[in-house]
N, C-alpha and C. Protein backbone atom coordinates (compact mmCIF):
# COMPACT_ATOMS: atom_id res chain seq x y z
N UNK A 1 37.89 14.13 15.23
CA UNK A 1 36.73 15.00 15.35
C UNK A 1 35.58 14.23 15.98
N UNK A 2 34.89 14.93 16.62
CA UNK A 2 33.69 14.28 17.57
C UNK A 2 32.79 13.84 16.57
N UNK A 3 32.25 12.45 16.50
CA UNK A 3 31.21 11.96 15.62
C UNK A 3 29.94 13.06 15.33
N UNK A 4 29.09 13.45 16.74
CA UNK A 4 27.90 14.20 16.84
C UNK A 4 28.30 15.53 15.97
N UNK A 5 29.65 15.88 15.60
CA UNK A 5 29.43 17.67 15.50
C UNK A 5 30.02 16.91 14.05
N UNK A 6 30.22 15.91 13.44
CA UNK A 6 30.61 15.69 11.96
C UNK A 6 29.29 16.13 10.81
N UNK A 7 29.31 16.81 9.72
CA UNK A 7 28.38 16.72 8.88
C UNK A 7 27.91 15.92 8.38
N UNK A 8 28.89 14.68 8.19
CA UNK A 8 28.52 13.58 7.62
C UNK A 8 27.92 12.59 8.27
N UNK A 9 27.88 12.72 9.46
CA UNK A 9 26.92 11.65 10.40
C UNK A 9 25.53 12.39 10.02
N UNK A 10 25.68 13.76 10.30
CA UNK A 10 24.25 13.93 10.11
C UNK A 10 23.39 13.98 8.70
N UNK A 11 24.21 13.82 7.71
CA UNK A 11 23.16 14.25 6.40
C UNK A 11 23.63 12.42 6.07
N UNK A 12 23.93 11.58 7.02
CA UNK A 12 23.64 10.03 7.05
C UNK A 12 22.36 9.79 7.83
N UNK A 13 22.40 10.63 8.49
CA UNK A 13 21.05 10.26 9.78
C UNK A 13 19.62 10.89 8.77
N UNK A 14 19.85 12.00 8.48
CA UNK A 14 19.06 12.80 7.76
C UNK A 14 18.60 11.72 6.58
N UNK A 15 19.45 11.43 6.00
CA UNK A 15 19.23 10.83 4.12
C UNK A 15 18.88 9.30 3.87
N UNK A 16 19.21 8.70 5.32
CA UNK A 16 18.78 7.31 5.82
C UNK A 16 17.00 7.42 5.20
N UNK A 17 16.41 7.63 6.28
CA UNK A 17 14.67 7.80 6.47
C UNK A 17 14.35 8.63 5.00
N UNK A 18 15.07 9.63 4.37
CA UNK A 18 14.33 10.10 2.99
C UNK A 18 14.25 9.45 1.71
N UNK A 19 15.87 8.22 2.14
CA UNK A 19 15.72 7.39 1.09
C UNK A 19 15.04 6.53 0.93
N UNK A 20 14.73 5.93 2.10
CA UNK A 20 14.28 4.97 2.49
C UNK A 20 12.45 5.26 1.60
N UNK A 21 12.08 6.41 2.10
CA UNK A 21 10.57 6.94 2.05
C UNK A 21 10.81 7.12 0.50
N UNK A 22 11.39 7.63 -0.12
CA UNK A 22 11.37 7.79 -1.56
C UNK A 22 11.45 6.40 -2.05
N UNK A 23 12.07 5.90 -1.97
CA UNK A 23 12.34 4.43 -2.54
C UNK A 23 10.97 3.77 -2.40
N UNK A 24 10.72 3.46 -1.04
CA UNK A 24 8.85 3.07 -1.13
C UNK A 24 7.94 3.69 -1.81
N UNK A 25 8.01 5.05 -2.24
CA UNK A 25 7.19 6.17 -2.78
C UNK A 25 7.20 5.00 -3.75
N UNK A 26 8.65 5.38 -4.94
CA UNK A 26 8.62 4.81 -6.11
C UNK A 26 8.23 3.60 -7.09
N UNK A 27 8.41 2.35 -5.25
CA UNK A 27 7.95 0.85 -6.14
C UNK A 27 6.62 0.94 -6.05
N UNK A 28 5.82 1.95 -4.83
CA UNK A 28 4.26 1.74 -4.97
C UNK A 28 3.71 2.45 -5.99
N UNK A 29 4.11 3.33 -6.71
CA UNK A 29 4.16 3.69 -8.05
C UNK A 29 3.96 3.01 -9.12
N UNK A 30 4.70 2.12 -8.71
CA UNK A 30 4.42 1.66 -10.26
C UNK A 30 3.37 0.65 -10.42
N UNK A 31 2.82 0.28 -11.57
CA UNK A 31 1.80 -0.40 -12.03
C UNK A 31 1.86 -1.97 -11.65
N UNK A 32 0.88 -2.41 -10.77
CA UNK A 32 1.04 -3.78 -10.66
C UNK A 32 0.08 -4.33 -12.07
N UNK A 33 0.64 -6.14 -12.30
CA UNK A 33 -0.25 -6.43 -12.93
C UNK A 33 -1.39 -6.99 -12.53
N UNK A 34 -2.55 -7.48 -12.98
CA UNK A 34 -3.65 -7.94 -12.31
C UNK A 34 -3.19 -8.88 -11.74
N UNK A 35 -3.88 -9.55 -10.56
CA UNK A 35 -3.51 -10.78 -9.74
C UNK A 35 -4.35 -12.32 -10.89
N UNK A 36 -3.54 -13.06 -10.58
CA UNK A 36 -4.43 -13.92 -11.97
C UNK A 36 -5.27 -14.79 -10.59
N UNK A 37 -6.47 -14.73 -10.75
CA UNK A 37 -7.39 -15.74 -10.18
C UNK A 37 -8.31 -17.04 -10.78
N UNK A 38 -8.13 -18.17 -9.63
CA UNK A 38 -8.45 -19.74 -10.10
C UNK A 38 -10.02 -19.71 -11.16
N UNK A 39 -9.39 -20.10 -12.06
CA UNK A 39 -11.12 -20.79 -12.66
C UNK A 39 -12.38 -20.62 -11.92
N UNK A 40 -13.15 -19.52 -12.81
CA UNK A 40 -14.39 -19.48 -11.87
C UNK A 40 -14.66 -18.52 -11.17
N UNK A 41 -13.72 -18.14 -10.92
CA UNK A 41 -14.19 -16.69 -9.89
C UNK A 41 -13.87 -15.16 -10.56
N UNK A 42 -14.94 -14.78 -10.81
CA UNK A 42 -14.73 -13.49 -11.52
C UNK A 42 -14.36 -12.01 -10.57
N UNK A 43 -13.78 -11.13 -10.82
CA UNK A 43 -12.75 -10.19 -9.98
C UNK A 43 -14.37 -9.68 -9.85
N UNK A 44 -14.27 -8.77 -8.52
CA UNK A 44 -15.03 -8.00 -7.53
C UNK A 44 -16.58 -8.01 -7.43
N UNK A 45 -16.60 -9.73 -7.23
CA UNK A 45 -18.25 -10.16 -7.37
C UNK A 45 -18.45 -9.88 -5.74
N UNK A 46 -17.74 -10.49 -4.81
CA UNK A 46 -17.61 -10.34 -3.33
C UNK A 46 -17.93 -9.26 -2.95
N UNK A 47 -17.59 -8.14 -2.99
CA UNK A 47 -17.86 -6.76 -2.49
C UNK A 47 -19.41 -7.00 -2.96
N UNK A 48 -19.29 -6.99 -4.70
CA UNK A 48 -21.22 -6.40 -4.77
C UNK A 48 -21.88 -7.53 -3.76
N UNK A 49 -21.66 -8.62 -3.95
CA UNK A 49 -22.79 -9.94 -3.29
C UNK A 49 -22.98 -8.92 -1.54
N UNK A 50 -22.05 -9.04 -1.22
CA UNK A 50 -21.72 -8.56 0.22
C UNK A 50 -22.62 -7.24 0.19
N UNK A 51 -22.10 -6.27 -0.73
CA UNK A 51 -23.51 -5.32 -0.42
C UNK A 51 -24.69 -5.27 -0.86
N UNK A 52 -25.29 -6.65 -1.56
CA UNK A 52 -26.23 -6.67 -2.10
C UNK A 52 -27.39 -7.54 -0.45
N UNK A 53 -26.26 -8.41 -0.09
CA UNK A 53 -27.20 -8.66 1.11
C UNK A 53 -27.40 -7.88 2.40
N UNK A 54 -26.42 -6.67 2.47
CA UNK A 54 -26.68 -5.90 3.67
C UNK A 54 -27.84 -5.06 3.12
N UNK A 55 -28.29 -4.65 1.72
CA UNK A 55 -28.98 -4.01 0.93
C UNK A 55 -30.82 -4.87 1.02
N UNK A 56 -30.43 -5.92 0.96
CA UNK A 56 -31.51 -6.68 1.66
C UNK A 56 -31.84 -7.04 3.15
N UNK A 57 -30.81 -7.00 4.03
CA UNK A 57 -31.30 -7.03 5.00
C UNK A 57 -31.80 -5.66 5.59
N UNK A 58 -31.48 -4.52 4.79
CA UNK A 58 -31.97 -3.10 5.36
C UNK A 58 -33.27 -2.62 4.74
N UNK A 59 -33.49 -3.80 3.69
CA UNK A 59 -35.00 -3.63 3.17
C UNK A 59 -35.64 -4.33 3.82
N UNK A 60 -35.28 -5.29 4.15
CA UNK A 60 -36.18 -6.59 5.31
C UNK A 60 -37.08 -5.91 6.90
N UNK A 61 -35.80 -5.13 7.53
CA UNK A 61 -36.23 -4.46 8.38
C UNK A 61 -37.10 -2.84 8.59
């Protein structure tokens, strides 16, 4: 039987890319744990500092 007119090539071609996309769906799903960071640096000071000086330089001008 001709490969192209088989069902099974196609719900392989088809089920390839849905598994694939489900499977990524699922591990980004799930819960990471926090990232552990070095002594000293406390989680999401960077963002505020960062908009605390564009916050001053838009008061400056």
């Amino acid at each position: 039987m001709d490969l192209l007119h088989s069902t099974w090539f196609w719900l392989v071609i088809i089920g390839a890319p849905l598994g694939t996309i489900i499977t990524t769906l699922a591990h980004l799903s799930q819960k990471q744990p926090p990232i552990e960071l070095p002594p000293g640096v406390a989680p999401g000071t960077y963002a505020r500092r960062e908009q605390a000086e564009q916050d001053e330089d838009a008061a400056s001008h």
